[in-house]
Protein backbone atom coordinates (compact mmCIF):
# COMPACT_ATOMS: atom_id res chain seq x y z
CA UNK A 1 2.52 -2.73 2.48
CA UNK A 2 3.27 -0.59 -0.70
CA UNK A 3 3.38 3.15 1.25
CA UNK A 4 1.58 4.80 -1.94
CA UNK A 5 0.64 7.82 -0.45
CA UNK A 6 -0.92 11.25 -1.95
CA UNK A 7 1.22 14.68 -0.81
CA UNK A 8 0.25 16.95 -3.21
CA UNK A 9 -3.00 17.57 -5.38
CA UNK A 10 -4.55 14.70 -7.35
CA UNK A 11 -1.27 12.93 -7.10
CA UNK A 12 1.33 15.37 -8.66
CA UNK A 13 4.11 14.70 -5.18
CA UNK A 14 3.63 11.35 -4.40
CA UNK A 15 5.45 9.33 -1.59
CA UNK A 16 6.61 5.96 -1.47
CA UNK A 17 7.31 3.67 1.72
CA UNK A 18 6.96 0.30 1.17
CA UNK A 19 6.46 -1.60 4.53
CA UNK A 20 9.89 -3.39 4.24
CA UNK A 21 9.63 -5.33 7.29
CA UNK A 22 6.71 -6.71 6.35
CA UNK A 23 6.91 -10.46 6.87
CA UNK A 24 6.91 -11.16 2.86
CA UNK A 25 9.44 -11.73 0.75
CA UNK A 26 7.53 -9.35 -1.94
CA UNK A 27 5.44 -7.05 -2.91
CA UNK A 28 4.15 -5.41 -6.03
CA UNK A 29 1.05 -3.41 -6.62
CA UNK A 30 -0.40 -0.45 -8.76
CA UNK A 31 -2.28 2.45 -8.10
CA UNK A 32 -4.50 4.31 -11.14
CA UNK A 33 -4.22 7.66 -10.59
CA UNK A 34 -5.17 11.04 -12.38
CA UNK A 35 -2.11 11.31 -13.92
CA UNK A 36 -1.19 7.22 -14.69
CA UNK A 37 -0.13 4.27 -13.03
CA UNK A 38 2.16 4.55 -9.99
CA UNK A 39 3.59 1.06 -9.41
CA UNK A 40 5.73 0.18 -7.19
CA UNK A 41 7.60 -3.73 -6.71
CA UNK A 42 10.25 -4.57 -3.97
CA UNK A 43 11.70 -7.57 -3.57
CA UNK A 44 13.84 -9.03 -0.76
CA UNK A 45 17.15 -11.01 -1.83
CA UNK A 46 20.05 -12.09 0.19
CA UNK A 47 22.06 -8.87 0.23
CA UNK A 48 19.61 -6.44 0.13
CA UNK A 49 16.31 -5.56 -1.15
CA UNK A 50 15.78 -4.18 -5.13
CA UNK A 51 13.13 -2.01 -5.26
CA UNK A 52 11.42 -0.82 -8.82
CA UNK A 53 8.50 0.77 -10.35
CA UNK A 54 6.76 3.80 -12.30
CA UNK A 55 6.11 7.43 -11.46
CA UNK A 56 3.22 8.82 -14.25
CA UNK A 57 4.51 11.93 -16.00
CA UNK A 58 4.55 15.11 -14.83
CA UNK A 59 4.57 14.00 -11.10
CA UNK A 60 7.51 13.52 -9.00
CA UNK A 61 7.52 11.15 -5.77
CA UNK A 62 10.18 10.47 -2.97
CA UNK A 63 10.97 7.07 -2.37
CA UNK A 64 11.92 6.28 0.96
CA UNK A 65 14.67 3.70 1.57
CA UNK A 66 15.10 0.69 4.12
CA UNK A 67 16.98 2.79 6.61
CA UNK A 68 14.82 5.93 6.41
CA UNK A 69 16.74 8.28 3.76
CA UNK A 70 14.41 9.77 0.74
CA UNK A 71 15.29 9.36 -2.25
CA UNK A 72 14.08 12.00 -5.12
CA UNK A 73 11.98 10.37 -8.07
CA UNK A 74 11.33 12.31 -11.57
CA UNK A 75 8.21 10.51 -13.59
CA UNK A 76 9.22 7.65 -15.50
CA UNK A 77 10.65 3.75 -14.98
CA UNK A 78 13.21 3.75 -12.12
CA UNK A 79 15.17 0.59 -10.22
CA UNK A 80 17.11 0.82 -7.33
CA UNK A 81 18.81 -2.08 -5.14
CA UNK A 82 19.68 -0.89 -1.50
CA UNK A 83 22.64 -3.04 -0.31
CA UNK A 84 22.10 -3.81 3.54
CA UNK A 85 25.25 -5.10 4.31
CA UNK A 86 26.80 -1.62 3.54
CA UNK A 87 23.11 0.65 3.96
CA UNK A 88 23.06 2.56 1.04
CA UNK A 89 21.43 1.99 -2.79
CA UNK A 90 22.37 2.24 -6.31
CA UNK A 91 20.21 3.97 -8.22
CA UNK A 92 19.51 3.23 -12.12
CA UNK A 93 16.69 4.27 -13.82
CA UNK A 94 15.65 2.57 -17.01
């Protein structure tokens, strides 16, 4: 449901595919890793889906997006909000 998955060692590359289709309108969870808290929310709305969370420092992650494109993430707060009517994102990171 949240796609928090391990690609490098001890969770230093970490990806992120949240199971958008999912029958929910959200999700939010957090996993304690090594390195900190990786936590990850999305939320479904009626133009798109915002999706936010935290990468633990000195880790990096790719996030992947509703219609399949990856998205680089440095550690730190980030929120994004992928438009569907037009399939693409804006990205702010807090």
């Amino acid at each position: 449901m949240l796609g928090i998955q391990n690609t490098g060692i001890g969770y230093d590359k970490i990806r992120l595919e949240p199971g958008y289709d999912f029958p929910l309108e959200w999700a939010e969870g957090t996993y304690h890793s090594v390195h900190g808290d990786i936590k990850l929310r999305w939320e479904k709305g009626t133009d798109g889906i915002t999706i936010s969370g935290n990468v633990p420092v000195n880790t990096e992650a790719a996030l992947i997006l509703p219609n399949g494109s990856e998205k680089g993430l440095g550690s730190g707060v980030f929120e994004t909000f992928f438009n569907s009517r037009i399939g693409g994102c804006n990205n702010e990171r807090i």
